[in-house]
PDB file of N, CA and C in Angstrom:
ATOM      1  N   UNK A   1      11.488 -28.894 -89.215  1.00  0.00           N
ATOM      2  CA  UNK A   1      11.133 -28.101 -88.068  1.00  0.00           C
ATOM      3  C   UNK A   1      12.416 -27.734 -87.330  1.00  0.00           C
ATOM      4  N   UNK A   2      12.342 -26.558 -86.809  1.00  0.00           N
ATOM      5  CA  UNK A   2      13.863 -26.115 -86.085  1.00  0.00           C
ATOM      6  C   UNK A   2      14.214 -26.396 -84.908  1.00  0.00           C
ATOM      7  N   UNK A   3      15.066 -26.972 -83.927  1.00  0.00           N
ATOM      8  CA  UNK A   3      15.242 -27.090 -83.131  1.00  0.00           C
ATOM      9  C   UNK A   3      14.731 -26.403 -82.219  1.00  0.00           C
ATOM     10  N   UNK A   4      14.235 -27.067 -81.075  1.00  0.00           N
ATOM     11  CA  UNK A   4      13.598 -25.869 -79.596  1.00  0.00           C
ATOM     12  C   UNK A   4      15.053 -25.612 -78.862  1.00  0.00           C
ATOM     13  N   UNK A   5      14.684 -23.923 -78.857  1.00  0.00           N
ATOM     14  CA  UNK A   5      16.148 -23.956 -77.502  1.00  0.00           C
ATOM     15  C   UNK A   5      15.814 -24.127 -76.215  1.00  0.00           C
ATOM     16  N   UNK A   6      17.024 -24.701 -75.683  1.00  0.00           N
ATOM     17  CA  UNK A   6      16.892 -24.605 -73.965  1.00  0.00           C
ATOM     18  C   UNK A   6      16.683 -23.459 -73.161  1.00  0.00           C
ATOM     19  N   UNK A   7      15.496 -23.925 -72.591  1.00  0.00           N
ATOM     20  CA  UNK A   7      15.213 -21.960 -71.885  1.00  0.00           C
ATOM     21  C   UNK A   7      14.986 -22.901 -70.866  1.00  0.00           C
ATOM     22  N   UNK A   8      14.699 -21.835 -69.642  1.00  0.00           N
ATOM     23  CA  UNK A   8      14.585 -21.552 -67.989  1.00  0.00           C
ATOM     24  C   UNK A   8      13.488 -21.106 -67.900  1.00  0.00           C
ATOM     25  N   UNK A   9      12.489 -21.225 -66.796  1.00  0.00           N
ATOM     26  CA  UNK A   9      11.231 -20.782 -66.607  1.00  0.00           C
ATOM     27  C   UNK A   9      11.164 -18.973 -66.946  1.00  0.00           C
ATOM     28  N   UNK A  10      12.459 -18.336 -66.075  1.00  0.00           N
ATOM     29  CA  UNK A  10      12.033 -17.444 -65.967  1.00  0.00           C
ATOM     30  C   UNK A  10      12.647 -16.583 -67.161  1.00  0.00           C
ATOM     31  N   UNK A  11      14.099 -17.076 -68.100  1.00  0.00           N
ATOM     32  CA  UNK A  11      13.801 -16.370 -69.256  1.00  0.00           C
ATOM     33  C   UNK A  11      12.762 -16.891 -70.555  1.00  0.00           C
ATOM     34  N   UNK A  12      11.598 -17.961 -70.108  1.00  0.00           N
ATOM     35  CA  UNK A  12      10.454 -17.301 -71.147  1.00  0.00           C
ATOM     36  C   UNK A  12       9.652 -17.047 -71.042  1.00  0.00           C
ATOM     37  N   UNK A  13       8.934 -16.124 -69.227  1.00  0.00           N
ATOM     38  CA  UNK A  13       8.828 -14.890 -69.171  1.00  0.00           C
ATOM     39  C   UNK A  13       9.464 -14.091 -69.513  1.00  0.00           C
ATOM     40  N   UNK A  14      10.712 -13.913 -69.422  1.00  0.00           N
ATOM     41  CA  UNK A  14      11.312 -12.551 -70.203  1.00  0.00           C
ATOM     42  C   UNK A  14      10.918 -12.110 -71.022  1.00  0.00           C
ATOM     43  N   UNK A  15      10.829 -13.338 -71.755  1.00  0.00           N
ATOM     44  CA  UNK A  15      10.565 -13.038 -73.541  1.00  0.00           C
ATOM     45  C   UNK A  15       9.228 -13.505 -73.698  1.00  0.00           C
ATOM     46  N   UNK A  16       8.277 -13.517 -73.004  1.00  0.00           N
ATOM     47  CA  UNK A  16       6.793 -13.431 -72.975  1.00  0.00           C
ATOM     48  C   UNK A  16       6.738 -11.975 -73.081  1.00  0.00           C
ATOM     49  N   UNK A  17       7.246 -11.371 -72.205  1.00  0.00           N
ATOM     50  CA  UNK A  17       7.049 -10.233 -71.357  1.00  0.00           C
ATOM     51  C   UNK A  17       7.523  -9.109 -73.185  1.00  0.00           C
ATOM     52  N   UNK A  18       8.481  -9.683 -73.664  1.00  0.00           N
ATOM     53  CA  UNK A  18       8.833  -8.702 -74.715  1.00  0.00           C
ATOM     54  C   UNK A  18       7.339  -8.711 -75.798  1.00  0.00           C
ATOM     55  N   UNK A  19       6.622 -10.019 -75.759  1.00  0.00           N
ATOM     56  CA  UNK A  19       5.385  -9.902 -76.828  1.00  0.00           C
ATOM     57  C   UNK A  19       4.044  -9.439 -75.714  1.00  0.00           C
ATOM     58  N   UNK A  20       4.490  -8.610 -75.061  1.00  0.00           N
ATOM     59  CA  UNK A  20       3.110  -8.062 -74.410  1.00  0.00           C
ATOM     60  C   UNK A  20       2.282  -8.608 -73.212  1.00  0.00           C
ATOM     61  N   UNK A  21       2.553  -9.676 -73.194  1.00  0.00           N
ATOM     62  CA  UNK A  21       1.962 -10.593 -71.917  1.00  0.00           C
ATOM     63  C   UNK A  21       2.998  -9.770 -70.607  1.00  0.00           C
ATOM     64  N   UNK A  22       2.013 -10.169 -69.614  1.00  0.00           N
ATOM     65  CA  UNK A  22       2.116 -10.125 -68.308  1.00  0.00           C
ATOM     66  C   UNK A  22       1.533 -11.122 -67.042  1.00  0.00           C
ATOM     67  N   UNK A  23       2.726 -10.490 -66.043  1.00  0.00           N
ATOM     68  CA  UNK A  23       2.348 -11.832 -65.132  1.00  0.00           C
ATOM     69  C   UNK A  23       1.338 -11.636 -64.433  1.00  0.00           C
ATOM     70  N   UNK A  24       0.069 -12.125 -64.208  1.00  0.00           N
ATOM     71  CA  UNK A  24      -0.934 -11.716 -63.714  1.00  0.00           C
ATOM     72  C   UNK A  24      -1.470 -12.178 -62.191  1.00  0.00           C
ATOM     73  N   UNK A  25      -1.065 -13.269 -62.147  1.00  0.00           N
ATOM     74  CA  UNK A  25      -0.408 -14.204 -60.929  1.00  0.00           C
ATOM     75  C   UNK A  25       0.530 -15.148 -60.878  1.00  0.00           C
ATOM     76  N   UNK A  26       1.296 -15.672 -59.455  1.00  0.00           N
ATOM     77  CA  UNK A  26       1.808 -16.518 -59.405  1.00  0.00           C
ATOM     78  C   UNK A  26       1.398 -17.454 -57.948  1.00  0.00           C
ATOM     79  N   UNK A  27       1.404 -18.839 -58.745  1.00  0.00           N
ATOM     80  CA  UNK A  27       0.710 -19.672 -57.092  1.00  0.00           C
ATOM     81  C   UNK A  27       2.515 -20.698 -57.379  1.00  0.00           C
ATOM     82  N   UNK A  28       2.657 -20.904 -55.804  1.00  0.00           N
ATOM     83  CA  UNK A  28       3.540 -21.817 -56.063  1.00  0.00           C
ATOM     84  C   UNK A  28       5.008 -21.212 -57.071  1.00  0.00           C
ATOM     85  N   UNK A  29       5.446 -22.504 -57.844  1.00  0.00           N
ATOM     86  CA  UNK A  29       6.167 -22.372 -58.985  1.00  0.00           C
ATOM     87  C   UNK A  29       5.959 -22.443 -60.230  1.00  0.00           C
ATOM     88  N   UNK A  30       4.603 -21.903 -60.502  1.00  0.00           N
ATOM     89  CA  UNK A  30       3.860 -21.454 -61.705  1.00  0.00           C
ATOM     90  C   UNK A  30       3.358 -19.985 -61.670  1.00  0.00           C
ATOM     91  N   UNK A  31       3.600 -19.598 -62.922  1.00  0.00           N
ATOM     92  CA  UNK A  31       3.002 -18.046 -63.301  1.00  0.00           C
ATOM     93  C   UNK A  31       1.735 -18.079 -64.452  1.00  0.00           C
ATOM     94  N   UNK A  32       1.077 -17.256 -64.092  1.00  0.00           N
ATOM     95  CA  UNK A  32      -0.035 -17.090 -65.318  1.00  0.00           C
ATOM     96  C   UNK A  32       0.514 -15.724 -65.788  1.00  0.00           C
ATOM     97  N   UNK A  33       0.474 -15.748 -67.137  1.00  0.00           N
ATOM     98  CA  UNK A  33       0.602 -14.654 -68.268  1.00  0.00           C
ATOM     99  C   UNK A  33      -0.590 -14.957 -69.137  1.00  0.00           C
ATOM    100  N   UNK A  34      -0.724 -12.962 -68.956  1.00  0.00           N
ATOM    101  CA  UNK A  34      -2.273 -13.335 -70.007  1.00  0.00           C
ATOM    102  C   UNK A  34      -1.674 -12.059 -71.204  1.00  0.00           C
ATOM    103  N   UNK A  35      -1.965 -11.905 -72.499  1.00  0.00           N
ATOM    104  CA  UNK A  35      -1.914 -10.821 -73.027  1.00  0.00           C
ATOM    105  C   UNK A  35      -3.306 -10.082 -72.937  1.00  0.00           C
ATOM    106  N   UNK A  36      -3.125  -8.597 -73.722  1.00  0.00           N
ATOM    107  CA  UNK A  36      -3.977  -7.980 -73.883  1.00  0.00           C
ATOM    108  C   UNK A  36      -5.444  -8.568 -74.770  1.00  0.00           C
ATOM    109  N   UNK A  37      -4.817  -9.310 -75.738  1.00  0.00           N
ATOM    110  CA  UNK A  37      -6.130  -9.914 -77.058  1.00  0.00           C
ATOM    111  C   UNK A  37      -6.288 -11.212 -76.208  1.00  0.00           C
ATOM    112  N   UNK A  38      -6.023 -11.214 -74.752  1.00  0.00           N
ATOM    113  CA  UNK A  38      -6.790 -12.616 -74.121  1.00  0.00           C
ATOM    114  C   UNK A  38      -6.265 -13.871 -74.144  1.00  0.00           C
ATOM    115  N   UNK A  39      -4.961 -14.323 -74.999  1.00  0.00           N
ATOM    116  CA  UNK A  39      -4.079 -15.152 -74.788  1.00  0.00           C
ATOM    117  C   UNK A  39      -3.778 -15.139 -73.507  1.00  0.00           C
ATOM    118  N   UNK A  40      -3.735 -16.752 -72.941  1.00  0.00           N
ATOM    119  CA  UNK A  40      -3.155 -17.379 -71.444  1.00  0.00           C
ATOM    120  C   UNK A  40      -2.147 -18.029 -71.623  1.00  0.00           C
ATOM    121  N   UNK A  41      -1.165 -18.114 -70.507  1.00  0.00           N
ATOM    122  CA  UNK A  41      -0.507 -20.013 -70.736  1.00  0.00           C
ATOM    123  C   UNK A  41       0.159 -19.734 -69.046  1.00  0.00           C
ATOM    124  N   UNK A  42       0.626 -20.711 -68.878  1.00  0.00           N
ATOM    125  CA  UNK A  42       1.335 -20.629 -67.298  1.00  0.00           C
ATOM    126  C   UNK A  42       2.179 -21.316 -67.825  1.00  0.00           C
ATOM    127  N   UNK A  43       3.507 -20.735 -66.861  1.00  0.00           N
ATOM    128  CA  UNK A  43       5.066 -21.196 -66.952  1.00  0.00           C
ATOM    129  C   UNK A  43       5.424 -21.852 -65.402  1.00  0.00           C
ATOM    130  N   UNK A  44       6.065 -22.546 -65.774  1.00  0.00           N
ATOM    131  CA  UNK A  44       6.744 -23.429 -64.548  1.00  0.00           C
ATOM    132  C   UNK A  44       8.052 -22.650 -64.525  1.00  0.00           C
ATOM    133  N   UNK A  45       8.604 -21.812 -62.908  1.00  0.00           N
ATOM    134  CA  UNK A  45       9.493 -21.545 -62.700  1.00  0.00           C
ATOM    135  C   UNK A  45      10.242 -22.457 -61.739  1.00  0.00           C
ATOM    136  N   UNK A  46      11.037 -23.974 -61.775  1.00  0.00           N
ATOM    137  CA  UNK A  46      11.179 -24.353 -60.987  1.00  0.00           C
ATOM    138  C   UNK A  46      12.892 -24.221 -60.989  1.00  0.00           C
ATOM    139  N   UNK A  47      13.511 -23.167 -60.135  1.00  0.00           N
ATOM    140  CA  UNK A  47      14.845 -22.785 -59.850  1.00  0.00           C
ATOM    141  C   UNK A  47      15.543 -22.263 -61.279  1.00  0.00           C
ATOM    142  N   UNK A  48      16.507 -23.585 -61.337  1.00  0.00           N
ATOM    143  CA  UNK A  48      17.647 -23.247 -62.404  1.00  0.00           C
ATOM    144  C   UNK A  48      17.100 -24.766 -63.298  1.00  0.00           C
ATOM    145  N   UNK A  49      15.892 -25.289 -63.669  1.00  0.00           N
ATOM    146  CA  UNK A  49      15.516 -26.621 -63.891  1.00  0.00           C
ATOM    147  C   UNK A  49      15.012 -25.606 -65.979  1.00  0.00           C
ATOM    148  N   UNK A  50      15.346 -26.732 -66.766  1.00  0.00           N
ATOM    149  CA  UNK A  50      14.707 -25.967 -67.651  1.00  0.00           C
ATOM    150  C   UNK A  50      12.986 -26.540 -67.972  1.00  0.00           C
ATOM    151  N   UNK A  51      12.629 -25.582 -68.977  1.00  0.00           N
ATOM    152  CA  UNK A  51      11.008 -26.111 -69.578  1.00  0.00           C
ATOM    153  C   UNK A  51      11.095 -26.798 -70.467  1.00  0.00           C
ATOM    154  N   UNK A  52      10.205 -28.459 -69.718  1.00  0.00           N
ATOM    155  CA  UNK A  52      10.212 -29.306 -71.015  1.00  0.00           C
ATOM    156  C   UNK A  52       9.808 -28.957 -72.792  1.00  0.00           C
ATOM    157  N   UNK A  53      10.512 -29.381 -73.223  1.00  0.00           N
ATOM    158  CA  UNK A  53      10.535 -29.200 -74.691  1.00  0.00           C
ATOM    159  C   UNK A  53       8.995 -29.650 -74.993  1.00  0.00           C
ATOM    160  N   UNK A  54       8.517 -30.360 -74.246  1.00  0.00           N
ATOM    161  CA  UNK A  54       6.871 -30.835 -75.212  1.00  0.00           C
ATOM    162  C   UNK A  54       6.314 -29.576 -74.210  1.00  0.00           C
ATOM    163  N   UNK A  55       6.745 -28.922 -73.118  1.00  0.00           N
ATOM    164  CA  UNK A  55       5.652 -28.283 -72.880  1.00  0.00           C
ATOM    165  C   UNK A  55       6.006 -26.961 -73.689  1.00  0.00           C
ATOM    166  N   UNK A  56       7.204 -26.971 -73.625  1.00  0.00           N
ATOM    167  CA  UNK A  56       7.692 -25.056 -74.703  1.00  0.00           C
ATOM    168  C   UNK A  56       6.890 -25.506 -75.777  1.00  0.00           C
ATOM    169  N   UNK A  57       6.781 -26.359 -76.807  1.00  0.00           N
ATOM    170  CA  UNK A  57       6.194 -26.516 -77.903  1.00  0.00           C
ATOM    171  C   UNK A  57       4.488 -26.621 -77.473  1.00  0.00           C
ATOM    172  N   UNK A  58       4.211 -26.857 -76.274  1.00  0.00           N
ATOM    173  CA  UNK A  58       2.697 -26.537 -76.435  1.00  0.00           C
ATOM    174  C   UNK A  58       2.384 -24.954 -76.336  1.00  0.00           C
ATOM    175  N   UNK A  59       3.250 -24.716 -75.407  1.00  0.00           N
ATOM    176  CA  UNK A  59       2.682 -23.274 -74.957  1.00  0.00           C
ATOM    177  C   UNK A  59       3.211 -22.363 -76.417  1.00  0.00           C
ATOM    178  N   UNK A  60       3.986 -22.391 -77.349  1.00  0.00           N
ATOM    179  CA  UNK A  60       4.407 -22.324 -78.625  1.00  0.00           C
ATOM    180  C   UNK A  60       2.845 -22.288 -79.574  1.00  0.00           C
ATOM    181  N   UNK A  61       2.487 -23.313 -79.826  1.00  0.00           N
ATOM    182  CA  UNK A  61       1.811 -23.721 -80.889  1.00  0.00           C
ATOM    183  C   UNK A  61       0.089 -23.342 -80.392  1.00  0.00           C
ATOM    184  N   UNK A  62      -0.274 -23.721 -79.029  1.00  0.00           N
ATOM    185  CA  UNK A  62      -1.735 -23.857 -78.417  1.00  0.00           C
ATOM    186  C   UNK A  62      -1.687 -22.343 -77.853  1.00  0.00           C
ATOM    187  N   UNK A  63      -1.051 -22.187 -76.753  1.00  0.00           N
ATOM    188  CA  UNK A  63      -1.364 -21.462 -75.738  1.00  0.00           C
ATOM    189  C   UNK A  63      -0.895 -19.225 -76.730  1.00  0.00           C
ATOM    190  N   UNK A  64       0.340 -19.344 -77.312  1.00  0.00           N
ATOM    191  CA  UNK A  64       0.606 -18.211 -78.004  1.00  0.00           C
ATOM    192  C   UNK A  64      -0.031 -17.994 -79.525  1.00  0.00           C
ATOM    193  N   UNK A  65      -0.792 -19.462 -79.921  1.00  0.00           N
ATOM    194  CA  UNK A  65      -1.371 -19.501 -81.685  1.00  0.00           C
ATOM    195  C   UNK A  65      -0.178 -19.012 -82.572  1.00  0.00           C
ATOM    196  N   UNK A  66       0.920 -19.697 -82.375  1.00  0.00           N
ATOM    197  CA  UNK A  66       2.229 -19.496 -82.983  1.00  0.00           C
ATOM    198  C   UNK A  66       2.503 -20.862 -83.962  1.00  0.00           C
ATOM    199  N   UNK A  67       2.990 -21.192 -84.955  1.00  0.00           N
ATOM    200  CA  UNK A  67       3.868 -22.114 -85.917  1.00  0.00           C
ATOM    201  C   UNK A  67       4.956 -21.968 -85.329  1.00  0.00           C
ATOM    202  N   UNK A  68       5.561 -23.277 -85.634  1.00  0.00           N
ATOM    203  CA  UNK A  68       7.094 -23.564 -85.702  1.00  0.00           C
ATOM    204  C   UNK A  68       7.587 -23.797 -86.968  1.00  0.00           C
TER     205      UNK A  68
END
């Protein structure tokens, strides 16, 4: 399995944002992104802090129906 990279809340929205999702709300320091075919997941934007690796790999595998 390949290494997870270190990302930041808000570049993976960025790169949510490049596979079609959008931010649909934000409460707090969480965002909901939903795509068009109905995929959800919420991202934790907390500053300059990165996203835990078990949660990138959930929102990866559960929340986008993606393989690693």
């Amino acid at each position: 399995m390949p290494k997870l990279p270190v990302i930041k809340g808000r570049e993976l929205i960025k790169f949510l944002e490049t596979l079609d999702f959008n931010v649909t709300r934000t409460k707090g320091f969480h965002s909901r992104l939903k795509s068009g075919d109905g995929r959800a997941t919420f991202v934790p934007v907390h500053g300059s802090k990165d996203v835990p690796k078990g949660l990138l790999r959930k929102i990866i595998r559960e929340d986008l129906e993606m393989d690693l």
